[in-house]
Protein backbone atom coordinates (compact mmCIF):
# COMPACT_ATOMS: atom_id res chain seq x y z
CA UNK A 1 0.72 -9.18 -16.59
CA UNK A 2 0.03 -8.96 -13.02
CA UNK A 3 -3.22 -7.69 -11.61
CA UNK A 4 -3.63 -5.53 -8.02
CA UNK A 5 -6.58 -4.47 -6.38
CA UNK A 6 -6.86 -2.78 -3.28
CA UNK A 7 -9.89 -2.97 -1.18
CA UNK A 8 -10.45 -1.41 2.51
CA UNK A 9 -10.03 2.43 2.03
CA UNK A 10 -13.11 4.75 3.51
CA UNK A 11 -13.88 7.23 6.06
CA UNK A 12 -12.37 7.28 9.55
CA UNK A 13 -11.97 9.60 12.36
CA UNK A 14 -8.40 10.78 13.45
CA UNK A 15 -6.99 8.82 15.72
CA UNK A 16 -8.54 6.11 14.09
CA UNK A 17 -7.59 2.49 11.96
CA UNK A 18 -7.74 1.16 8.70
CA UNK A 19 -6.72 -2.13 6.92
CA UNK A 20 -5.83 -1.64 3.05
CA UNK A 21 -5.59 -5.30 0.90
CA UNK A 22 -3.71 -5.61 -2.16
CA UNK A 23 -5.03 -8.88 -3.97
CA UNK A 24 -2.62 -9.79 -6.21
CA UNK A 25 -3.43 -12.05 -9.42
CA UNK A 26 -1.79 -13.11 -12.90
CA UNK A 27 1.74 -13.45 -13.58
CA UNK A 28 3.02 -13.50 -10.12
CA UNK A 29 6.21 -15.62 -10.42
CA UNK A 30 9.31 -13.33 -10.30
CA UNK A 31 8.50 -9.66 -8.22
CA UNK A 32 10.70 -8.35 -6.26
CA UNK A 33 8.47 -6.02 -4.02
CA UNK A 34 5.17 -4.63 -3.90
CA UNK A 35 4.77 -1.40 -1.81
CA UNK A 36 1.86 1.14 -0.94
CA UNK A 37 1.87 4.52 -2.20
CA UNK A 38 -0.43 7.45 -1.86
CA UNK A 39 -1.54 10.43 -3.43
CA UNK A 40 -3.04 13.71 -1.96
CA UNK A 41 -4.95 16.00 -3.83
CA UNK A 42 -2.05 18.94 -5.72
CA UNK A 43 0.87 16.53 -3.84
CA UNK A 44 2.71 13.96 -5.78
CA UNK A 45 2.75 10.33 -4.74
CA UNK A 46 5.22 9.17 -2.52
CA UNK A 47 5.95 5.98 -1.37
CA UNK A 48 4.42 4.59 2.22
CA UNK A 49 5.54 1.68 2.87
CA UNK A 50 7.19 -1.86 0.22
CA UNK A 51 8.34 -5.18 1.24
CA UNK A 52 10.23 -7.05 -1.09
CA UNK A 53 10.64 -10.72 -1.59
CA UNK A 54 13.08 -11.50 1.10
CA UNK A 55 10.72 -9.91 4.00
CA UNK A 56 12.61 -6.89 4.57
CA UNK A 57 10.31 -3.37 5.37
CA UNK A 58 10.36 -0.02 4.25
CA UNK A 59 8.50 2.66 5.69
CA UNK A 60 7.91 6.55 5.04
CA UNK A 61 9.45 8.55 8.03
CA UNK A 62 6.25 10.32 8.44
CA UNK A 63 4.05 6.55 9.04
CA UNK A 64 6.82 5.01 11.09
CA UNK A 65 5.45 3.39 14.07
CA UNK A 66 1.60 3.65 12.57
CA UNK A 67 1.52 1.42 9.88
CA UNK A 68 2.72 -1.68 9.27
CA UNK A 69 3.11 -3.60 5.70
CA UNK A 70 2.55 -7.40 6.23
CA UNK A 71 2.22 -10.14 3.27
CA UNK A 72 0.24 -13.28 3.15
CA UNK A 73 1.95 -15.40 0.58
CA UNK A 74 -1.17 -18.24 0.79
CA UNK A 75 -3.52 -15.71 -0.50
CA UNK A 76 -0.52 -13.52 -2.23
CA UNK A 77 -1.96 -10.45 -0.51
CA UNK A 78 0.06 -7.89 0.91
CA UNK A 79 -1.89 -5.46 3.74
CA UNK A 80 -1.33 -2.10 4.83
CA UNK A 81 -2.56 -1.37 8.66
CA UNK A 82 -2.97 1.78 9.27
CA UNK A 83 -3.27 3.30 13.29
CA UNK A 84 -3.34 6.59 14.64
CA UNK A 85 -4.67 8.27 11.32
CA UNK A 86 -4.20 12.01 11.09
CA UNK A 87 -5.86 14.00 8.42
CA UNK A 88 -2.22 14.73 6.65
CA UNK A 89 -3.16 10.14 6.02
CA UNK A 90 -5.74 11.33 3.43
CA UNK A 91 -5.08 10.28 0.47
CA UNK A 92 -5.98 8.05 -3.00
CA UNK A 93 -3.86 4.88 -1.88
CA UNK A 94 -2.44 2.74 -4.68
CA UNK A 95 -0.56 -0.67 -4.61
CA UNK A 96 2.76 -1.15 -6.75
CA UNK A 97 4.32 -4.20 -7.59
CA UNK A 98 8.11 -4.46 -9.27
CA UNK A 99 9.15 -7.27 -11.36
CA UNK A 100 12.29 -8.65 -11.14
CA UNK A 101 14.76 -8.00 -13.37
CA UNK A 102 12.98 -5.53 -15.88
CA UNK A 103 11.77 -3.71 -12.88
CA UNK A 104 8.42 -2.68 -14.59
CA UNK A 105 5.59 -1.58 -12.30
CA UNK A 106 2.34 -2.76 -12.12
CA UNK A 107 -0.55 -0.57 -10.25
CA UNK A 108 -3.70 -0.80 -8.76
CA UNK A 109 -6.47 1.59 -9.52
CA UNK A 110 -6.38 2.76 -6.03
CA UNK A 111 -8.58 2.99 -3.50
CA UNK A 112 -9.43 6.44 -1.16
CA UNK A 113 -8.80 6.88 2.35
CA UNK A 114 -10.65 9.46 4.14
CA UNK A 115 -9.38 11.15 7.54
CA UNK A 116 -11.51 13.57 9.70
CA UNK A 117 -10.49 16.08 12.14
């Protein structure tokens, strides 16, 4: 099993910054990505941003050039920063991790990011 939990979500003002942490824990050996995703109220989730093992980035057209996906493999924590939030950036953010082979996911129980107008 493999254990994520994201910490830094709250309330900022557009325009504004965030840093989201993904702790990861437990069976670590063997995953081939772990990515951000995030969910809007009546909107389904969609993927933000992943970085798999090799150090290769993805990112969401719409976050391009606003958030970056970073990893610190000491601490096995993968961060999401977040600049220039608009209010479409609110959203219940959840971390994903993908195992290799099987390609099960593993999720965190999310964590809320707030952006005012």
């Amino acid at each position: 099993q493999v254990q994520l939990m994201e910490s830094g979500g709250g309330l900022v003002q557009a325009g504004g910054s965030l840093r989201l942490s993904c702790a990861v824990s437990g069976d670590t050996i063997c995953i081939s990505a772990i990515g951000w995703y995030r969910q809007a109220p009546g909107k389904e989730r969609e993927l933000v941003a992943r970085i798999i093992s090799g150090g290769s980035t993805y990112y969401a057209d719409s976050v391009k050039g606003r958030f970056t996906i970073s990893r610190d493999n000491a601490k096995i924590t993968v961060y999401l920063q977040m600049n220039s939030l608009k209010s479409a950036d609110t959203a219940v953010y959840y971390c994903n991790a993908q195992r290799c082979l099987t390609g099960h996911n593993y999720w965190g129980q999310g964590t809320q990011v707030t952006v005012s107008s």
